[in-house]
C-alpha atoms as a PDB file:
ATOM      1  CA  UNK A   1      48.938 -10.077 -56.037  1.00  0.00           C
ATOM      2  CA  UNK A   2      49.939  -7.344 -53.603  1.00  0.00           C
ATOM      3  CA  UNK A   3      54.038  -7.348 -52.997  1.00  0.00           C
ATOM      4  CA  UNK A   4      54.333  -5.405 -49.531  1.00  0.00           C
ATOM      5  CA  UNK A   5      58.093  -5.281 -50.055  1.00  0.00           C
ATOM      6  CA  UNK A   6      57.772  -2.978 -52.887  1.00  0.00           C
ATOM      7  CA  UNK A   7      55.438  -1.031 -51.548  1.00  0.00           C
ATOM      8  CA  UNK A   8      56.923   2.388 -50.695  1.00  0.00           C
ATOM      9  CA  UNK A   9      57.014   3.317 -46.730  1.00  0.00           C
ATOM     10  CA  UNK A  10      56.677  -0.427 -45.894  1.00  0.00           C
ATOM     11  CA  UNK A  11      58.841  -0.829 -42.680  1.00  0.00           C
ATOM     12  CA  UNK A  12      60.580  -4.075 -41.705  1.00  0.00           C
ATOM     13  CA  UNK A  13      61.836  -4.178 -38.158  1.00  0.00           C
ATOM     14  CA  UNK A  14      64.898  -5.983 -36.909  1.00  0.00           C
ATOM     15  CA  UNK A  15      64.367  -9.290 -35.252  1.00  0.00           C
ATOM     16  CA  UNK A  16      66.881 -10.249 -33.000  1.00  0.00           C
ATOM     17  CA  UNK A  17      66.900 -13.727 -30.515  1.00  0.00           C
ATOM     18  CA  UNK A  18      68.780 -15.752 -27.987  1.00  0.00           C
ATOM     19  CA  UNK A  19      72.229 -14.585 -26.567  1.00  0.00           C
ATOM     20  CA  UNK A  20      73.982 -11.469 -27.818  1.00  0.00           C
ATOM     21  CA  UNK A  21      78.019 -12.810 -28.276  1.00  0.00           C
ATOM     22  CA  UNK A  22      80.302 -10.884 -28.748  1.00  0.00           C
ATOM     23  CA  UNK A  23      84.025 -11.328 -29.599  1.00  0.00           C
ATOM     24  CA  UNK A  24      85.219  -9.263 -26.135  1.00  0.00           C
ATOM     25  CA  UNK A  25      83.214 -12.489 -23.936  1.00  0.00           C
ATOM     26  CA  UNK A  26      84.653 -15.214 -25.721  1.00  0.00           C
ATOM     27  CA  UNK A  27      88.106 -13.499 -24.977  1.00  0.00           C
ATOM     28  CA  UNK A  28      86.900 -13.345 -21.271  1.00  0.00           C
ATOM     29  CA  UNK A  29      86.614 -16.905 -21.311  1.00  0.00           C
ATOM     30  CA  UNK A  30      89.531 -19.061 -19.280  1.00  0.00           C
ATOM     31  CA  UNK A  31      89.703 -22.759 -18.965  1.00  0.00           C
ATOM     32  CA  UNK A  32      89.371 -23.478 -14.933  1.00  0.00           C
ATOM     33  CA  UNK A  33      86.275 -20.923 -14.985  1.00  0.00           C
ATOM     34  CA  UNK A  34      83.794 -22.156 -12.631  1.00  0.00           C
ATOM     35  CA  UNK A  35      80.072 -22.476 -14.193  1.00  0.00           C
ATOM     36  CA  UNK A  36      79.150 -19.114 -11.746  1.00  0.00           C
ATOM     37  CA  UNK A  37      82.019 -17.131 -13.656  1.00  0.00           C
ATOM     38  CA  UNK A  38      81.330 -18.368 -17.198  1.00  0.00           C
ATOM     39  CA  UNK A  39      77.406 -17.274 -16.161  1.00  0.00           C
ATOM     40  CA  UNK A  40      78.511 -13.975 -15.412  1.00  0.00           C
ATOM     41  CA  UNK A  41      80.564 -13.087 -18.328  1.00  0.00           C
ATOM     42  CA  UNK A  42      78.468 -14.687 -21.237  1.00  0.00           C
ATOM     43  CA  UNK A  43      74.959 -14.514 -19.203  1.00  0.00           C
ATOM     44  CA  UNK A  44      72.485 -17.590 -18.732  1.00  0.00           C
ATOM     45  CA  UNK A  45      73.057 -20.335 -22.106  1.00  0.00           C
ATOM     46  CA  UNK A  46      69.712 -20.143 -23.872  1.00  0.00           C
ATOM     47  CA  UNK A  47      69.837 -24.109 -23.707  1.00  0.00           C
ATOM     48  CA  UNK A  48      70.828 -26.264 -20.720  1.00  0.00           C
ATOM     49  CA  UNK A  49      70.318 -29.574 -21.268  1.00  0.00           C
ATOM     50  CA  UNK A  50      69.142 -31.297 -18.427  1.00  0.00           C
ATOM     51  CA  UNK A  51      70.565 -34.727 -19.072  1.00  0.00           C
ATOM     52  CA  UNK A  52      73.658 -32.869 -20.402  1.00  0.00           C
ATOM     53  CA  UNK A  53      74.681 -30.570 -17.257  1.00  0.00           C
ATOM     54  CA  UNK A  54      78.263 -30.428 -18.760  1.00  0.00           C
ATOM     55  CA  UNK A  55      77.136 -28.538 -21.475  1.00  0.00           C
ATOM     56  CA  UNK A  56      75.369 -25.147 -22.658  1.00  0.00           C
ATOM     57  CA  UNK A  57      74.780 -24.101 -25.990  1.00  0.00           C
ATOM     58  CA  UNK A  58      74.584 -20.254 -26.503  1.00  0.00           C
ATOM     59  CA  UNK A  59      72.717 -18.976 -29.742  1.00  0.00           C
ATOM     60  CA  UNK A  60      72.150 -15.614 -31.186  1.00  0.00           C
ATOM     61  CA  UNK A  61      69.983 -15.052 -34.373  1.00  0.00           C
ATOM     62  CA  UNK A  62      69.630 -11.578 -36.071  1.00  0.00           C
ATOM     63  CA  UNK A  63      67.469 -10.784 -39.495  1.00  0.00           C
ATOM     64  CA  UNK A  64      68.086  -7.010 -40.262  1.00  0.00           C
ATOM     65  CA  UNK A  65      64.571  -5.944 -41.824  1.00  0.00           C
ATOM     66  CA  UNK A  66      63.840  -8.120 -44.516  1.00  0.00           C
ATOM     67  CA  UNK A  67      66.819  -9.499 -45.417  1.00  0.00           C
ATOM     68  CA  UNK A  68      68.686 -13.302 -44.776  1.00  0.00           C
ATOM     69  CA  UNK A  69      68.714 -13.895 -41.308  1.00  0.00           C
ATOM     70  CA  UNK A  70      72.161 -14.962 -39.879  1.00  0.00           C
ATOM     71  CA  UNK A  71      72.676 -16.928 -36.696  1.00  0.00           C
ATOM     72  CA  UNK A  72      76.450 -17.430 -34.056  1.00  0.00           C
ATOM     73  CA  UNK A  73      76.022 -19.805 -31.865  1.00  0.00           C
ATOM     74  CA  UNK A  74      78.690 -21.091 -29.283  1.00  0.00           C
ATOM     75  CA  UNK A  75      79.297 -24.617 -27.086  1.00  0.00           C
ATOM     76  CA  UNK A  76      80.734 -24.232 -24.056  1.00  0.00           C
ATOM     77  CA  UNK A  77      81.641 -27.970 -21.986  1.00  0.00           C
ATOM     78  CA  UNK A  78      82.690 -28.644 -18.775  1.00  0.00           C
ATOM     79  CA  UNK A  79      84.592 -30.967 -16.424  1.00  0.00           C
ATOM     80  CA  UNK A  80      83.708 -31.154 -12.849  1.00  0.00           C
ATOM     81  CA  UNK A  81      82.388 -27.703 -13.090  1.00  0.00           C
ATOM     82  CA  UNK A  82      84.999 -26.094 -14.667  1.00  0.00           C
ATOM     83  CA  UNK A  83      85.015 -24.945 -18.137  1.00  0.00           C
ATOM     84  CA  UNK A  84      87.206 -27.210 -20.313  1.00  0.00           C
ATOM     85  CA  UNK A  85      86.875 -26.264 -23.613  1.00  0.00           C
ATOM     86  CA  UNK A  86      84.265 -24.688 -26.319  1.00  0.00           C
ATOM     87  CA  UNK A  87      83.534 -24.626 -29.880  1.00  0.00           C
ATOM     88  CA  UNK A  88      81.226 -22.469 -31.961  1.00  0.00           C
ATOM     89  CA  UNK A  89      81.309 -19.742 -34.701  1.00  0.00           C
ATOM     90  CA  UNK A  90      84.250 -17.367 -32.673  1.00  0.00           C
ATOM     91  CA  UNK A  91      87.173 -17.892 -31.483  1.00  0.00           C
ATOM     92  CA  UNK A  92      89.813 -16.671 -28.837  1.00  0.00           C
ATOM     93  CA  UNK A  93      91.536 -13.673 -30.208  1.00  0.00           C
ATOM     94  CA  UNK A  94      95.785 -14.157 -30.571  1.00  0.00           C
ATOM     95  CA  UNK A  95      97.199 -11.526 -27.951  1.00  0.00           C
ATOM     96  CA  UNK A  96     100.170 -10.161 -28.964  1.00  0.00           C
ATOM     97  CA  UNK A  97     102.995  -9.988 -26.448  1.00  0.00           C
END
């Protein structure tokens, strides 16, 4: 049998999926944020649940060529519109006063 991953010059791409999240939006995000403002700092949730409108669900997967692929994903809920609370893989940096 033919292993392509020892095969010299054998190229595996990067595959990358859902939302990008980053540490610097999850700082950006304030309870009392309205749905609009939460949209524009962390972009449209990958999953809005239609019988769950107080809730989207933000996932980003990555699998560097070949390797284990590792996955973030964050919860974000709200309460008449505003953001209330989230929980995920990050969260809020400590500032330092």
């Amino acid at each position: 049998m033919l292993r392509l991953d020892r095969f010299p010059g054998v190229y595996k791409i990067d595959i990358q999926q859902g939302n990008v999240i980053t540490q610097d939006m999850i700082d950006q995000l304030k309870p009392g944020m309205t749905k609009r403002q939460v949209q524009f700092v962390m972009g449209s949730p990958l999953i809005k649940d239609s019988f769950q409108q107080n809730r989207w669900d933000y996932v980003y997967s990555f699998q560097p060529g070949g390797k284990v692929r590792q996955q973030e994903s964050v919860t974000l809920y709200f309460e008449n519109d505003l953001l209330s609370h989230f929980e995920g893989d990050f969260m809020p940096s400590e500032t330092i006063l």
